[in-house]
C-alpha atoms as a PDB file:
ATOM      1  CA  UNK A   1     -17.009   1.064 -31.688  1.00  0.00           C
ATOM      2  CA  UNK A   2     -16.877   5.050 -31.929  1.00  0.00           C
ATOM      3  CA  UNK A   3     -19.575   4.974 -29.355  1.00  0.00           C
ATOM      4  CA  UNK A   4     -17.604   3.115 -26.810  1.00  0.00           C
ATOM      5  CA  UNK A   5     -14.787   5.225 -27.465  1.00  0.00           C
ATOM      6  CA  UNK A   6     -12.408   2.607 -28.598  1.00  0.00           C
ATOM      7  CA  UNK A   7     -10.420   4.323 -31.260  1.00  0.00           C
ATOM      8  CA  UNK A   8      -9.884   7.866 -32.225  1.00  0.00           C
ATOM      9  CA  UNK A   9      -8.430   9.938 -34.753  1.00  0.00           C
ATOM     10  CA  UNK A  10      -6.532  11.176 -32.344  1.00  0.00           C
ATOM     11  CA  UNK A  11      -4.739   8.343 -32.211  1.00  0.00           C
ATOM     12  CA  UNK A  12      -2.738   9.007 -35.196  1.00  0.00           C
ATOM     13  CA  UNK A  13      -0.589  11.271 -32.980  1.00  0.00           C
ATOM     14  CA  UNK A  14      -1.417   9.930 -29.032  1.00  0.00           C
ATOM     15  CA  UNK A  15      -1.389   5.906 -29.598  1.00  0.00           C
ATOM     16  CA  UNK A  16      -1.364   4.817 -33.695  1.00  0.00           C
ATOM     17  CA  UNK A  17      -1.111   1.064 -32.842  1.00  0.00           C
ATOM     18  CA  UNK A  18      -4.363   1.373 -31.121  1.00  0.00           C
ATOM     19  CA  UNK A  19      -6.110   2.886 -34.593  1.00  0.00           C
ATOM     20  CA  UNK A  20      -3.832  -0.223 -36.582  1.00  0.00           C
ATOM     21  CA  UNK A  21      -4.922  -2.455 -34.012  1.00  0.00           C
ATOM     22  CA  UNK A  22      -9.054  -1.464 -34.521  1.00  0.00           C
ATOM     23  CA  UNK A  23      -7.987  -2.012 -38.444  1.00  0.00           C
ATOM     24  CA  UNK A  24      -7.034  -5.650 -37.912  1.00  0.00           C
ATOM     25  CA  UNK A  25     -10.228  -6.281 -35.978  1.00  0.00           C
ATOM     26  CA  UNK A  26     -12.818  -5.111 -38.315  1.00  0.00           C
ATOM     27  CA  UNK A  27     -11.027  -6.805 -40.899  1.00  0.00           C
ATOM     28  CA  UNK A  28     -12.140 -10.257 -38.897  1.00  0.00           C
ATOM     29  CA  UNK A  29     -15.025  -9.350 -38.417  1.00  0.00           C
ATOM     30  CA  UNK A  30     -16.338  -7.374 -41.537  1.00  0.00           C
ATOM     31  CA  UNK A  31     -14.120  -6.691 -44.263  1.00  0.00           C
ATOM     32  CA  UNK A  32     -16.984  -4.285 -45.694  1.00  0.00           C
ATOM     33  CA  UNK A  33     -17.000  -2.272 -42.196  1.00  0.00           C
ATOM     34  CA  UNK A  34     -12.637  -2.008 -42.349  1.00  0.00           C
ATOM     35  CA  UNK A  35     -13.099  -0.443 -45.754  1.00  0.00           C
ATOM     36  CA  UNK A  36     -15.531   2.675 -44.477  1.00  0.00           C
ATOM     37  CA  UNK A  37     -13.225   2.839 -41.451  1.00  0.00           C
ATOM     38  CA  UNK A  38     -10.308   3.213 -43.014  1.00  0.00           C
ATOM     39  CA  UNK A  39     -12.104   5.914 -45.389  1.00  0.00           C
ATOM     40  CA  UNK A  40     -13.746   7.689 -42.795  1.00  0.00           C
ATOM     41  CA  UNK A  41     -10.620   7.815 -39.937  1.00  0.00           C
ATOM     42  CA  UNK A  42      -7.920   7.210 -42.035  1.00  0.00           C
ATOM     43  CA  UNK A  43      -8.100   8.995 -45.418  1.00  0.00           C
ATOM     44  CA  UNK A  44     -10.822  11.240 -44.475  1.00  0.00           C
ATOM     45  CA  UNK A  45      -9.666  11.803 -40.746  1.00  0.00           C
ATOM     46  CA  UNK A  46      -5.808  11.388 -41.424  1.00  0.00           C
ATOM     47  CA  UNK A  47      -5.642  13.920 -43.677  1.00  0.00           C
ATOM     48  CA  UNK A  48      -7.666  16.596 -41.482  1.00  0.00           C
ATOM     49  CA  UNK A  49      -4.969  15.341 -38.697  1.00  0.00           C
ATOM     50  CA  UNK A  50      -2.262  16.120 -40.437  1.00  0.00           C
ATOM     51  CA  UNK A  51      -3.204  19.288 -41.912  1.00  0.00           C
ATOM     52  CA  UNK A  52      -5.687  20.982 -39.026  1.00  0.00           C
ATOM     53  CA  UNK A  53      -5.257  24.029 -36.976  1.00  0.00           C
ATOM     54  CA  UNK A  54      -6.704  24.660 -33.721  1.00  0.00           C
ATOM     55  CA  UNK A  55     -10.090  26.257 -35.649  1.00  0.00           C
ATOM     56  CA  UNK A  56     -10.325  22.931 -37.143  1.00  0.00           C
ATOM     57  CA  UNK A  57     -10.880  21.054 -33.601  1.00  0.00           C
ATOM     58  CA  UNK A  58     -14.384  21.404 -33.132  1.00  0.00           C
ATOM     59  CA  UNK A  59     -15.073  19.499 -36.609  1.00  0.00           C
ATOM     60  CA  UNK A  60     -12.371  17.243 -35.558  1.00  0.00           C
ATOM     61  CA  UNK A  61     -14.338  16.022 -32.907  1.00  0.00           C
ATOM     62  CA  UNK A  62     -17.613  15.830 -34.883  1.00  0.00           C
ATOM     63  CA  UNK A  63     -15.403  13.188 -37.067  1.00  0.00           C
ATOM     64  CA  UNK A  64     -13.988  11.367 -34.263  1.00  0.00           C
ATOM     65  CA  UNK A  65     -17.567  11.031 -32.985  1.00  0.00           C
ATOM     66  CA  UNK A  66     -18.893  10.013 -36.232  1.00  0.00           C
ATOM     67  CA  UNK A  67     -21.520  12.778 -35.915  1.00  0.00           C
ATOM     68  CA  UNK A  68     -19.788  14.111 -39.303  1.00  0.00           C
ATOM     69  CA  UNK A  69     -19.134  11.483 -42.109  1.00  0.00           C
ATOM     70  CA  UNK A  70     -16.524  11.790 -44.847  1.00  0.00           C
ATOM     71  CA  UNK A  71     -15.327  10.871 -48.092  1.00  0.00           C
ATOM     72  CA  UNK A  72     -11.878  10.678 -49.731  1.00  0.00           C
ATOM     73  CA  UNK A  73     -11.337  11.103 -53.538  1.00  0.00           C
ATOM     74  CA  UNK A  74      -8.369  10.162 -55.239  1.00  0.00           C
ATOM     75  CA  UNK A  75      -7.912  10.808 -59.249  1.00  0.00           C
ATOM     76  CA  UNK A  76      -5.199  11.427 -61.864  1.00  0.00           C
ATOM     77  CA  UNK A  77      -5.712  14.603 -64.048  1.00  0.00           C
ATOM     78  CA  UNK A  78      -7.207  13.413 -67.148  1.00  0.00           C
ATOM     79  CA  UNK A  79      -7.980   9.494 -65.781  1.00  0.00           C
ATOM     80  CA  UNK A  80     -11.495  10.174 -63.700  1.00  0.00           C
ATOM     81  CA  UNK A  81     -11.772   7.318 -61.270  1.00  0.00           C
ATOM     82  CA  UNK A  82     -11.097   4.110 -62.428  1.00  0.00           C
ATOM     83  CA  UNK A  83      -8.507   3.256 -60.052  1.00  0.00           C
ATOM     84  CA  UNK A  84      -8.039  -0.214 -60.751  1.00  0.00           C
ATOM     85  CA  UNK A  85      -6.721  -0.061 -64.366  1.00  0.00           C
ATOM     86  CA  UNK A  86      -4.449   3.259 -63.272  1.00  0.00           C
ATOM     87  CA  UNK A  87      -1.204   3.365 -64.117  1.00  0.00           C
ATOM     88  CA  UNK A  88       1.795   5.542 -63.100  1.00  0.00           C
ATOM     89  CA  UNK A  89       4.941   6.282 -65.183  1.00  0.00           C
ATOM     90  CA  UNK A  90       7.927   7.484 -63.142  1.00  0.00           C
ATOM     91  CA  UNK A  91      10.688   9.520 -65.372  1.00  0.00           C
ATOM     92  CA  UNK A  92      14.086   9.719 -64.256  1.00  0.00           C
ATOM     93  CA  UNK A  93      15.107  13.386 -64.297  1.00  0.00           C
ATOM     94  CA  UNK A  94      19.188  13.755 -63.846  1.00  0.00           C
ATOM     95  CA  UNK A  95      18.746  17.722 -63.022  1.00  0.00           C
ATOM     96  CA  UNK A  96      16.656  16.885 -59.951  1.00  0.00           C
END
C-alpha cells in the first residue's frame, strides 16, 4: 500500500478521510496489519506531523515511504507498560 502511494502521512493535513478510509480497509483485511499501521502513520507519524518543522521533512518522507519504521510508547510514571489493567483518577480542582 505505501508502495503504490495510496495513503500518506500527509494526509493528516491534505485529505484525513483518505488515511481513516486506508484504516477501515486493513481492518477487513488484516486486523494484525491495521494495528502496525496505525502505530507506524498514526502514533508514530501523527505525532511527527503535528510537531515537525521544515528540518524535519526529509525524515518525514523516509516515514511516509516506510524506508524509516517507528514505534510509539505510552506509560504512566510509576505504572511501566501494562496498559490494559491502567487506570486513571481524575480530581476535581475548584481553583482551576
Amino acid at each position: 500500500m505505501a508502495d503504490a502511494k495510496l495513503f500518506s502521512i500527509f494526509d493528516f493535513v491534505n485529505d484525513p478521510v483518505n488515511l481513516f478510509t486506508a484504516h477501515e480497509h486493513l481492518a477487513q483485511i488484516d486486523p494484525s496489519l491495521s494495528t502496525k499501521f496505525t502505530v507506524q502513520f498514526n502514533l508514530f507519524g501523527g505525532s511527527l506531523m503535528a510537531l515537525h518543522t521544515d528540518r524535519h521533512m526529509p525524515l518525514m518522507k523516509k516515514i511516509d515511504s516506510l524506508s524509516v519504521m517507528g514505534c510509539f510508547c505510552l506509560t504512566e510514571l510509576g505504572f511501566g507498560n501494562n496498559a490494559p489493567k491502567m487506570e486513571t483518577t481524575a480530581v476535581f480542582d475548584q481553583a482551576a
